[in-house]
PDB file of N, CA and C in Angstrom:
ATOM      1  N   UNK A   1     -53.970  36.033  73.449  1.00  0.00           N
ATOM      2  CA  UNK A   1     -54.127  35.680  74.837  1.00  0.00           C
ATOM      3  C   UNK A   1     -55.256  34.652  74.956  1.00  0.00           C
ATOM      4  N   UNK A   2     -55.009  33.493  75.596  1.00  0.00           N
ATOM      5  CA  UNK A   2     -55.990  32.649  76.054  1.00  0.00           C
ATOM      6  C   UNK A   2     -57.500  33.240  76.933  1.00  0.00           C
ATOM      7  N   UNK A   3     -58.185  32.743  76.889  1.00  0.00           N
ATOM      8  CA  UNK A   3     -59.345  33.019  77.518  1.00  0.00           C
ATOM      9  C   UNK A   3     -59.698  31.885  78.544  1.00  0.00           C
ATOM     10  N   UNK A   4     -60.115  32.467  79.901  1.00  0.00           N
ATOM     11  CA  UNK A   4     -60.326  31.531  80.729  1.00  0.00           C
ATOM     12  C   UNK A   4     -60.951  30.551  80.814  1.00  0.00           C
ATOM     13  N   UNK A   5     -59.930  29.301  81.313  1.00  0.00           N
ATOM     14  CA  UNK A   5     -61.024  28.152  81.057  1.00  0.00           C
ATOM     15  C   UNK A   5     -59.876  26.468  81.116  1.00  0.00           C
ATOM     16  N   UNK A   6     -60.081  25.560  81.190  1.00  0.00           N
ATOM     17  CA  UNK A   6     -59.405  24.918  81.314  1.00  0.00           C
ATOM     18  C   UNK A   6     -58.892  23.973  79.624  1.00  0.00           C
ATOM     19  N   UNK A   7     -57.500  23.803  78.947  1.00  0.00           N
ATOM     20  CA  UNK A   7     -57.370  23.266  78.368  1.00  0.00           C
ATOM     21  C   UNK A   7     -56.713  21.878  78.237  1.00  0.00           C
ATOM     22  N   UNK A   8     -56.583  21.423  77.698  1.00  0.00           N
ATOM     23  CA  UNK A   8     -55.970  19.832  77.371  1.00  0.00           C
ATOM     24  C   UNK A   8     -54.790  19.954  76.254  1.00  0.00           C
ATOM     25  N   UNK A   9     -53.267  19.590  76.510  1.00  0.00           N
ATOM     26  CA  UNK A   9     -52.282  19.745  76.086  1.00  0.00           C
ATOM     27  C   UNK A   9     -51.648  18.204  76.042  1.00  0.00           C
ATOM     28  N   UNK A  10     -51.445  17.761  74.598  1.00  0.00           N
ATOM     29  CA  UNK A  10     -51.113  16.376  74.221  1.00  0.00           C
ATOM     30  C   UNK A  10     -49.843  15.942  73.833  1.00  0.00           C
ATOM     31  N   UNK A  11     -49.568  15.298  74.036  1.00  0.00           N
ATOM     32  CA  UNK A  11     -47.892  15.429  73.334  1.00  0.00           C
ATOM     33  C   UNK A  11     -48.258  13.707  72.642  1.00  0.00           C
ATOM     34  N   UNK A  12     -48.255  14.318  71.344  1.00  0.00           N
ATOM     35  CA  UNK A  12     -48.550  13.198  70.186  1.00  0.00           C
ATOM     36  C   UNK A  12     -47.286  11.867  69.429  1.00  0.00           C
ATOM     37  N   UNK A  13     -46.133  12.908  69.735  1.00  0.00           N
ATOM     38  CA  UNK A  13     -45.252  12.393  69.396  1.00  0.00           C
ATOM     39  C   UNK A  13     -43.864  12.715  70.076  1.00  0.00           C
ATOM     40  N   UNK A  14     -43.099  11.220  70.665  1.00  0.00           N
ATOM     41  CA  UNK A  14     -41.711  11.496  71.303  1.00  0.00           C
ATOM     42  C   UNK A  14     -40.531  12.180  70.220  1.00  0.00           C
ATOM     43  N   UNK A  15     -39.757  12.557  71.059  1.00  0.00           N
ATOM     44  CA  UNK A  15     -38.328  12.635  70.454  1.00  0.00           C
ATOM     45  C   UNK A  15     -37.883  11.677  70.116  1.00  0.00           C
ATOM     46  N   UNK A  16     -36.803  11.205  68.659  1.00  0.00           N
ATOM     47  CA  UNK A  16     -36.298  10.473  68.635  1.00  0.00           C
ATOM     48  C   UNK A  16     -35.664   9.658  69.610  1.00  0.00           C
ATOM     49  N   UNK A  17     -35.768   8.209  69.779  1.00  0.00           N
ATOM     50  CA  UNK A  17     -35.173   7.532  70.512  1.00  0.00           C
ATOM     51  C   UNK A  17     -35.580   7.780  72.134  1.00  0.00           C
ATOM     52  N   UNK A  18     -36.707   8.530  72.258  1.00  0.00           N
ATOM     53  CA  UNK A  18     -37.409   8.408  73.309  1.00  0.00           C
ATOM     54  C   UNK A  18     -39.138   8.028  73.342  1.00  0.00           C
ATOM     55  N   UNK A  19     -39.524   7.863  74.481  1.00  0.00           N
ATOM     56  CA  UNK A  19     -40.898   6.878  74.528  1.00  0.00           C
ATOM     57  C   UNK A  19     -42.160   8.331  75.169  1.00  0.00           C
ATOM     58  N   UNK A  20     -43.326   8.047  74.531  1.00  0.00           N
ATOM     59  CA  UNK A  20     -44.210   8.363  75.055  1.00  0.00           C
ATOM     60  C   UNK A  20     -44.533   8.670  76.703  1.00  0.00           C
ATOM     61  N   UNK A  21     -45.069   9.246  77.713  1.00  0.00           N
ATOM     62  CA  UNK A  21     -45.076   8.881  78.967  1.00  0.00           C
ATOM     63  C   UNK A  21     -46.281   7.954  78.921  1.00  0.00           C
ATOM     64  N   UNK A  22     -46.689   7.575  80.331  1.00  0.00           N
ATOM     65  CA  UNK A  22     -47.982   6.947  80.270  1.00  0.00           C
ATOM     66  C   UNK A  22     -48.928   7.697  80.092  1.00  0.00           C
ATOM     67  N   UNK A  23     -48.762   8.788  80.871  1.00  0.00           N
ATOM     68  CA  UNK A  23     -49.693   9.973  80.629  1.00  0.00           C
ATOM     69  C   UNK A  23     -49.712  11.295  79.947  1.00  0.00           C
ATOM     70  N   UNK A  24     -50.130  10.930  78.330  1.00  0.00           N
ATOM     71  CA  UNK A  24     -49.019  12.183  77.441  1.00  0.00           C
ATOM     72  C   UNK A  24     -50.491  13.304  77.289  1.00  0.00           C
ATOM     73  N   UNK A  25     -50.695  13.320  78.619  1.00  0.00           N
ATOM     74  CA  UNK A  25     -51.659  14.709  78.265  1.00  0.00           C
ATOM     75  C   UNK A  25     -51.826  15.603  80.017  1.00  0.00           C
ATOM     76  N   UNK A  26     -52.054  16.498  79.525  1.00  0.00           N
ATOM     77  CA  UNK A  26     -52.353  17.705  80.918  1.00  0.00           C
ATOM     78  C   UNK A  26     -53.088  18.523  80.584  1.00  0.00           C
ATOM     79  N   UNK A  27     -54.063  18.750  82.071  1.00  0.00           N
ATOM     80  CA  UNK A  27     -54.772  19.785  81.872  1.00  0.00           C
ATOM     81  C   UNK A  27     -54.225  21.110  81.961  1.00  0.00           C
ATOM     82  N   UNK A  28     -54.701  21.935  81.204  1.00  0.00           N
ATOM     83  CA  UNK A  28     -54.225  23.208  81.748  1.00  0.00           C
ATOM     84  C   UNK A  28     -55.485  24.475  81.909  1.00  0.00           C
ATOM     85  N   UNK A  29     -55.085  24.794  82.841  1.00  0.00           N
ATOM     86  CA  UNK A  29     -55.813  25.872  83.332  1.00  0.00           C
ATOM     87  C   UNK A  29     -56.034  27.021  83.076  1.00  0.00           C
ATOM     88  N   UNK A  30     -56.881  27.867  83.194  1.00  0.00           N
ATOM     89  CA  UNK A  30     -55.789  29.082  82.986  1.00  0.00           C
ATOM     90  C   UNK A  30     -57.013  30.410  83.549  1.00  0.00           C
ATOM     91  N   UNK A  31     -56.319  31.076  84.245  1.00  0.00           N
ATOM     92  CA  UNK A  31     -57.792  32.247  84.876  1.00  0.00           C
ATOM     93  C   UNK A  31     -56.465  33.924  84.493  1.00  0.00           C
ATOM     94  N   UNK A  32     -57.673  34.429  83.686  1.00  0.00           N
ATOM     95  CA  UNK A  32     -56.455  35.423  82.839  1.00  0.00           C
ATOM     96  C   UNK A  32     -57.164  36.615  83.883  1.00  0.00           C
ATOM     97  N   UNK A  33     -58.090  36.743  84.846  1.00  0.00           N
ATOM     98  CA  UNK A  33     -58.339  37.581  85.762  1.00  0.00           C
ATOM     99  C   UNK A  33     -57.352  37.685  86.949  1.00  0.00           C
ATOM    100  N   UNK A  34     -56.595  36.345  87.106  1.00  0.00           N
ATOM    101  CA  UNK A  34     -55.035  36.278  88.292  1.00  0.00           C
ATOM    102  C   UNK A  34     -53.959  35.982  87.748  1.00  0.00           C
ATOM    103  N   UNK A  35     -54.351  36.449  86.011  1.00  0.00           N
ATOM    104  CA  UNK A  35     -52.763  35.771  85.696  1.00  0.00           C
ATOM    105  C   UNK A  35     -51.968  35.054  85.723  1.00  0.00           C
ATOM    106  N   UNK A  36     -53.014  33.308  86.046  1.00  0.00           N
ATOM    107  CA  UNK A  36     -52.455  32.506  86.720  1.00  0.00           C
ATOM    108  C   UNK A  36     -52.541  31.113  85.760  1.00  0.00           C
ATOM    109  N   UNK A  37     -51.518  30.654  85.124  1.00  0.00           N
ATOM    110  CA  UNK A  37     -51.562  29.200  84.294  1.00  0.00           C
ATOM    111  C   UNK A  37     -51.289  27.791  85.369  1.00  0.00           C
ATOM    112  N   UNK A  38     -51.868  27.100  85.776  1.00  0.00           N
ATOM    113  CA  UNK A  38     -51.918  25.578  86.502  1.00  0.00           C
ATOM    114  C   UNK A  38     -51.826  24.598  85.594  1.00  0.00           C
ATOM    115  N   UNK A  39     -51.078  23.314  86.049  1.00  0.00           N
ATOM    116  CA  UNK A  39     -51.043  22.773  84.919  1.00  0.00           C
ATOM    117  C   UNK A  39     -50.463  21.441  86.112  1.00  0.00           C
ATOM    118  N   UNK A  40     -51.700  20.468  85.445  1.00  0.00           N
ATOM    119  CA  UNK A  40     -52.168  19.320  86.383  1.00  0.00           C
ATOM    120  C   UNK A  40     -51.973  17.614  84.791  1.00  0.00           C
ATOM    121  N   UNK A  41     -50.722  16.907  85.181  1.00  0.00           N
ATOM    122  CA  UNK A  41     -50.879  15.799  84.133  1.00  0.00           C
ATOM    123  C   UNK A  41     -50.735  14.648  85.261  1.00  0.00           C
ATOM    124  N   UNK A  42     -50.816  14.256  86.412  1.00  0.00           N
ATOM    125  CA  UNK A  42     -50.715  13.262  87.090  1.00  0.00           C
ATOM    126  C   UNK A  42     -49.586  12.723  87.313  1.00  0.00           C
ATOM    127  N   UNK A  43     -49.182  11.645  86.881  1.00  0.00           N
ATOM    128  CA  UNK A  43     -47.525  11.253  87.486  1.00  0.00           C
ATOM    129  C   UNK A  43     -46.629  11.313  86.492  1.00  0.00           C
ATOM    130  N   UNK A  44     -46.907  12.122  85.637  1.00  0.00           N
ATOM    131  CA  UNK A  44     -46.065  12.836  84.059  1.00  0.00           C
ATOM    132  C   UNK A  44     -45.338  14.232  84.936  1.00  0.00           C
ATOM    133  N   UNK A  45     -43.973  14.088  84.487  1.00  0.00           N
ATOM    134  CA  UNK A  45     -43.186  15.112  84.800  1.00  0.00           C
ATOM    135  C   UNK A  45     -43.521  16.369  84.250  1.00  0.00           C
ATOM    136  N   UNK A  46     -43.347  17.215  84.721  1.00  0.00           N
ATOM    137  CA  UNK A  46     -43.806  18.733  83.721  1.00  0.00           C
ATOM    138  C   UNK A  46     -42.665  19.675  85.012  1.00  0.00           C
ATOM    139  N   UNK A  47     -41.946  20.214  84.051  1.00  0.00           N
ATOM    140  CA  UNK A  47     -40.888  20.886  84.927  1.00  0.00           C
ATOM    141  C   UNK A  47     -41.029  22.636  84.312  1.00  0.00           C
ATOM    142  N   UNK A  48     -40.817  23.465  85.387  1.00  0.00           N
ATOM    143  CA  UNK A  48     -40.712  24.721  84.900  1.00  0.00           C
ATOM    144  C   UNK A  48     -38.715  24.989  84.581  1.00  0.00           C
ATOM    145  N   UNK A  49     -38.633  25.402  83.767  1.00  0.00           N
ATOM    146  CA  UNK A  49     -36.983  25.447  83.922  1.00  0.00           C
ATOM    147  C   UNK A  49     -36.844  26.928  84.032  1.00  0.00           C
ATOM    148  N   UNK A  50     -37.992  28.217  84.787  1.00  0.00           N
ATOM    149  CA  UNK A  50     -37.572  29.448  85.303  1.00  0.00           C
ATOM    150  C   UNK A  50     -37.007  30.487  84.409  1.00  0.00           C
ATOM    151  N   UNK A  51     -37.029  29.934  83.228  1.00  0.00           N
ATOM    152  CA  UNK A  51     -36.692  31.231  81.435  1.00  0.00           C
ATOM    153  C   UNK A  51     -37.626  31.114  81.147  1.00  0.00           C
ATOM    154  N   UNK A  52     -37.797  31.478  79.564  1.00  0.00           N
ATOM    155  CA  UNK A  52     -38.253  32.121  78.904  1.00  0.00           C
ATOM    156  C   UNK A  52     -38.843  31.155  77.994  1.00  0.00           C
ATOM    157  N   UNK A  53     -38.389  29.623  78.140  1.00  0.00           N
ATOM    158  CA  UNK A  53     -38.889  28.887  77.175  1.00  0.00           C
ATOM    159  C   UNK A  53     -40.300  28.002  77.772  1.00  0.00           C
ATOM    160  N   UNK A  54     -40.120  28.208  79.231  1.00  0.00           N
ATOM    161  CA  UNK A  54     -41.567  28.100  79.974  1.00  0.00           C
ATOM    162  C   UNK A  54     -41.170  26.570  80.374  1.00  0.00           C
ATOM    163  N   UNK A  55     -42.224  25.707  80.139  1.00  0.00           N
ATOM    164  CA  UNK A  55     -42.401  24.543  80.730  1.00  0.00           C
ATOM    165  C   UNK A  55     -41.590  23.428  80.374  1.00  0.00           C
ATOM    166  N   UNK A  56     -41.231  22.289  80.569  1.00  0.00           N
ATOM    167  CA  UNK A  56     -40.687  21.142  79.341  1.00  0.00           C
ATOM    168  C   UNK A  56     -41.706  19.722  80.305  1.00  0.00           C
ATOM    169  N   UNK A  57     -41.518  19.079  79.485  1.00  0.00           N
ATOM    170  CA  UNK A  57     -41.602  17.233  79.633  1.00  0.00           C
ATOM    171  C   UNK A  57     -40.834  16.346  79.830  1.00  0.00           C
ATOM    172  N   UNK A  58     -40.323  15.825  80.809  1.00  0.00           N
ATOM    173  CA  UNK A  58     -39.594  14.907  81.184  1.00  0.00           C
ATOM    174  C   UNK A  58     -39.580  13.448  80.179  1.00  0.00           C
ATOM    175  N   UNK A  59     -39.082  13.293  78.985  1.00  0.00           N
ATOM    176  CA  UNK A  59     -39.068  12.231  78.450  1.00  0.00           C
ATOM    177  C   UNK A  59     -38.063  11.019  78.509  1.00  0.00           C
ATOM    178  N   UNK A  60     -38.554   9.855  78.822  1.00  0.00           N
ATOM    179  CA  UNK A  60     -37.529   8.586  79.017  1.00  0.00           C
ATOM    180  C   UNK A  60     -36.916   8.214  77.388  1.00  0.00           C
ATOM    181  N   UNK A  61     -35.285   7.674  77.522  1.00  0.00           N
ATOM    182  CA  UNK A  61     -35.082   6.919  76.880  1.00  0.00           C
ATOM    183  C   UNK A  61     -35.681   6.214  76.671  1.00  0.00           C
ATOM    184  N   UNK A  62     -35.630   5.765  75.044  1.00  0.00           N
ATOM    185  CA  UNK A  62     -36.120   3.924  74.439  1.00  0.00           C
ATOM    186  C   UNK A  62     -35.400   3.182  75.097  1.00  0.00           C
ATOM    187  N   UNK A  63     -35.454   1.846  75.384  1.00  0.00           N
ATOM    188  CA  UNK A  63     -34.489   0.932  75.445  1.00  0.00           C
ATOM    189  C   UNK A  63     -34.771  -0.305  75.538  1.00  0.00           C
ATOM    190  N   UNK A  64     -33.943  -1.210  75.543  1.00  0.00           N
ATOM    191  CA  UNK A  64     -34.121  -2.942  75.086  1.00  0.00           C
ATOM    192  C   UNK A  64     -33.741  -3.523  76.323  1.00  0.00           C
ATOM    193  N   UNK A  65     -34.479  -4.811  76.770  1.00  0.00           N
ATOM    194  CA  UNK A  65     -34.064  -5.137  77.338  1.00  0.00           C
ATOM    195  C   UNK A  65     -32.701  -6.390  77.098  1.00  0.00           C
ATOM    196  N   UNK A  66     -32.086  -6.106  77.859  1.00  0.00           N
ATOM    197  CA  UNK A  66     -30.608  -7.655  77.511  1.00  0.00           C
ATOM    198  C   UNK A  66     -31.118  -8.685  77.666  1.00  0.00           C
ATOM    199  N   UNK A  67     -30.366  -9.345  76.500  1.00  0.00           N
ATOM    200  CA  UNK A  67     -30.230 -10.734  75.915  1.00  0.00           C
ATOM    201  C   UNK A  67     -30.009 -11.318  77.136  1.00  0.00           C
ATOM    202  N   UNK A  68     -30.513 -12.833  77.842  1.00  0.00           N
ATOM    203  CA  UNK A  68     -30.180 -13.144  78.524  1.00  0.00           C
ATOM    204  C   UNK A  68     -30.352 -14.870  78.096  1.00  0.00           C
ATOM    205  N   UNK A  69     -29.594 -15.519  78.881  1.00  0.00           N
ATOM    206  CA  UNK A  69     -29.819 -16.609  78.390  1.00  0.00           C
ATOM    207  C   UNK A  69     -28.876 -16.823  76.570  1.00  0.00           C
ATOM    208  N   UNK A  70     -29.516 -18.011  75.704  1.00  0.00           N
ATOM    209  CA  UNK A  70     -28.981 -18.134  74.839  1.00  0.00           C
ATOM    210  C   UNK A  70     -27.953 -19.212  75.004  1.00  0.00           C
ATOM    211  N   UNK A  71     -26.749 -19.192  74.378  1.00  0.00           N
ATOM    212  CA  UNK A  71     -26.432 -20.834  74.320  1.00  0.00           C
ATOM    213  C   UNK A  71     -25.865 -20.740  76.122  1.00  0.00           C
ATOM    214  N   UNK A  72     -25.489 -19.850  76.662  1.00  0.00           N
ATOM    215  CA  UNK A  72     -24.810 -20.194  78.167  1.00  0.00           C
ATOM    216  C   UNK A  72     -25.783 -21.037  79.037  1.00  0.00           C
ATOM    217  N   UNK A  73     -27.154 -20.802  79.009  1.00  0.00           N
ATOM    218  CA  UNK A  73     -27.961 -21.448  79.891  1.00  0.00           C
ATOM    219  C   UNK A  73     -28.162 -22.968  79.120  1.00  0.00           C
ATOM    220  N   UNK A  74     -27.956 -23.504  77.873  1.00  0.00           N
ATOM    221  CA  UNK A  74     -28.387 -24.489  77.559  1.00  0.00           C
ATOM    222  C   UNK A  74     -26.993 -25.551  77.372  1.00  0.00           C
ATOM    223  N   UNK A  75     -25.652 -24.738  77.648  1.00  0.00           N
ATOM    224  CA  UNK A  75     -24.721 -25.315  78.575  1.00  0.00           C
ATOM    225  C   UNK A  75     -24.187 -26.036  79.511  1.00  0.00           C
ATOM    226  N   UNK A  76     -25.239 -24.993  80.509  1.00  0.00           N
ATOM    227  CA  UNK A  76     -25.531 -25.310  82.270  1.00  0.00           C
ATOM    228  C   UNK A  76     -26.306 -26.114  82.009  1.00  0.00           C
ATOM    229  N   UNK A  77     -27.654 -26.387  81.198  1.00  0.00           N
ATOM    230  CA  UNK A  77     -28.282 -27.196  81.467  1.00  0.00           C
ATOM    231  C   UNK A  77     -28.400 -28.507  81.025  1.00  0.00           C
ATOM    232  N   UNK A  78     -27.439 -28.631  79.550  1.00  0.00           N
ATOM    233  CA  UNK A  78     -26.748 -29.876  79.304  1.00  0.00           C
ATOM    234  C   UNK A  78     -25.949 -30.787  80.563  1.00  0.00           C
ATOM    235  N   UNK A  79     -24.605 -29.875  80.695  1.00  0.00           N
ATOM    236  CA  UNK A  79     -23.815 -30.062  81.807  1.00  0.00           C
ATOM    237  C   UNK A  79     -24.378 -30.719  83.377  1.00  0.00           C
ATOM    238  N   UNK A  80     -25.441 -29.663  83.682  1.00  0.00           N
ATOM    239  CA  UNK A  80     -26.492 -30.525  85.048  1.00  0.00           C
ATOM    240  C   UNK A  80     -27.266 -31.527  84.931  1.00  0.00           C
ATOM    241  N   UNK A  81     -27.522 -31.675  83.755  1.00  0.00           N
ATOM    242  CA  UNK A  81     -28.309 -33.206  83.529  1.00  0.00           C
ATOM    243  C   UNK A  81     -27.544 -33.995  83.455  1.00  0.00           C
ATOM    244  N   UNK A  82     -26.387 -33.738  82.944  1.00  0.00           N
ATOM    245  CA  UNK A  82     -25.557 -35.175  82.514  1.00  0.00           C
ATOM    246  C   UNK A  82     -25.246 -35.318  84.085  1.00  0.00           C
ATOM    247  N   UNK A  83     -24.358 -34.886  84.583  1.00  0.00           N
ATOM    248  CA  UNK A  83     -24.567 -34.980  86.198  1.00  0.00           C
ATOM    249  C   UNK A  83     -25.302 -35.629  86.818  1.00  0.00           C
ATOM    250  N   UNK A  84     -26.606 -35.554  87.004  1.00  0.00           N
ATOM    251  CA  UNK A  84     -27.835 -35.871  87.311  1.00  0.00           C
ATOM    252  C   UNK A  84     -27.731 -37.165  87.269  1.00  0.00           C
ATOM    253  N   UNK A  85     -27.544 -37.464  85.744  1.00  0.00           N
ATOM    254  CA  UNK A  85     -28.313 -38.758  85.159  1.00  0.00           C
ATOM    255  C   UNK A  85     -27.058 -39.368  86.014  1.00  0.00           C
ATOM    256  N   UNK A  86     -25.694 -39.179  85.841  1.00  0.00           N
ATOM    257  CA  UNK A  86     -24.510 -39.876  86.100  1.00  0.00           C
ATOM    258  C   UNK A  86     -24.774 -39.834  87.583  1.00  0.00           C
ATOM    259  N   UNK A  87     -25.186 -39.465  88.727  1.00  0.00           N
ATOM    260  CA  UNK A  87     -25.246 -39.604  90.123  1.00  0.00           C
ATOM    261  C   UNK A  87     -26.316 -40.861  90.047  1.00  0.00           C
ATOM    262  N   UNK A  88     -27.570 -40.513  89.232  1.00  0.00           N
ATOM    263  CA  UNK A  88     -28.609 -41.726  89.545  1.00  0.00           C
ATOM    264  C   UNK A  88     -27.978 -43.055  88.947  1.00  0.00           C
ATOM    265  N   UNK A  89     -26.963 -43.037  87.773  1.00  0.00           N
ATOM    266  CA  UNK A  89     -26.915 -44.320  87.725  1.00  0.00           C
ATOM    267  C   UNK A  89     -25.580 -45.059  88.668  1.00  0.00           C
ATOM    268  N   UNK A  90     -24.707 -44.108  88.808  1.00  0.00           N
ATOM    269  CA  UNK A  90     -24.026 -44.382  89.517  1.00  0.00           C
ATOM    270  C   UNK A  90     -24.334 -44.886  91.154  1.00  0.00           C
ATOM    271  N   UNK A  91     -25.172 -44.453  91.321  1.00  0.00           N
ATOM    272  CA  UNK A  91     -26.411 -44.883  92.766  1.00  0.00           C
ATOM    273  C   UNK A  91     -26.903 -46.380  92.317  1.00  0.00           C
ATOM    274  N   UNK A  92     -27.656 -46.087  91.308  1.00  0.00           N
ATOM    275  CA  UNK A  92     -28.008 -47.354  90.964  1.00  0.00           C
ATOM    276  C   UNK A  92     -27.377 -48.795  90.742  1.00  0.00           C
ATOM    277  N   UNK A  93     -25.875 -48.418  90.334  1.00  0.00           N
ATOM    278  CA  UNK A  93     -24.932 -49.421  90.175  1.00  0.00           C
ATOM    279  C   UNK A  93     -24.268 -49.843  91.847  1.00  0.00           C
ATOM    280  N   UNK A  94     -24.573 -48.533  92.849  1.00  0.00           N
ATOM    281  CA  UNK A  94     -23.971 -49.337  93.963  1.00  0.00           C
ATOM    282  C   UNK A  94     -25.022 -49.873  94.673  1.00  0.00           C
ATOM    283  N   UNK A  95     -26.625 -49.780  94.577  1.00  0.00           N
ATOM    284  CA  UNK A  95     -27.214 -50.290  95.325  1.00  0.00           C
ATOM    285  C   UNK A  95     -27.164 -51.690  94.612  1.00  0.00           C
ATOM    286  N   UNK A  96     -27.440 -52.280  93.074  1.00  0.00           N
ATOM    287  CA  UNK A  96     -26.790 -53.304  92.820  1.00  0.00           C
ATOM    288  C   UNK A  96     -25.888 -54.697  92.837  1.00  0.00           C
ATOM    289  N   UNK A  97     -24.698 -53.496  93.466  1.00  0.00           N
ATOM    290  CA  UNK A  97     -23.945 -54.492  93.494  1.00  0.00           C
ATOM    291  C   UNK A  97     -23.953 -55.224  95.136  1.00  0.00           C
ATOM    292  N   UNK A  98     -24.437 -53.949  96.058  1.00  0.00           N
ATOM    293  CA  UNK A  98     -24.467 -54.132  97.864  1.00  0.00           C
ATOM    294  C   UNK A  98     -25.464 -55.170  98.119  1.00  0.00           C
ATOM    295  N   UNK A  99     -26.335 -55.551  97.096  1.00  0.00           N
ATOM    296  CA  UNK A  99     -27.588 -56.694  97.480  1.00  0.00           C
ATOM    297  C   UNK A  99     -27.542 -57.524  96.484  1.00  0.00           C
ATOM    298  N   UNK A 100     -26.058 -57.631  95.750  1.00  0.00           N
ATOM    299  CA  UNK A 100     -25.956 -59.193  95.052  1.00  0.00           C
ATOM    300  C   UNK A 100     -25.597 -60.099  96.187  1.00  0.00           C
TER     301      UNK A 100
END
């Protein structure tokens, strides 16, 4: 049995393929005169699931963010320049020819 007093509970290491929280620690409490365990980690999930196995930790998936970009944007951006250039010279060839 614990003895009263407040402890510090760490969680050192995720589950596979899941991430650390931001906040992988909680205090815990504990006053064995009310029989009473508190348990304070800030904006870290801590869920009672009401059996026998007591508390758990809400842990996030790993994950990547998507590829974005890559040859599609350097496509578009071939494609809009040539455009570009072809409006300015094409401008250029009619102001040209309107003030020969």
């Amino acid at each position: 049995m614990l003895e009263t007093g407040d402890y510090y509970l760490f969680e050192t290491t995720a589950p596979t393929d899941y991430v650390l929280p931001e906040t992988n620690y909680w205090t815990v409490s504990v006053n064995t005169a009310e029989q009473r365990v508190t348990f304070n980690g800030g904006n870290t999930m801590l869920f009672y699931d009401g059996g026998e196995s007591g508390y758990y930790i809400l842990n996030y998936k790993e994950y990547e963010l998507p590829l974005t970009g890559g040859m599609g944007t350097r496509l578009y951006t071939i494609v809009g320049l040539a455009l570009m250039t072809g409006t300015v010279a094409a401008h250029l060839c009619y102001k040209r020819r309107r003030y020969e």
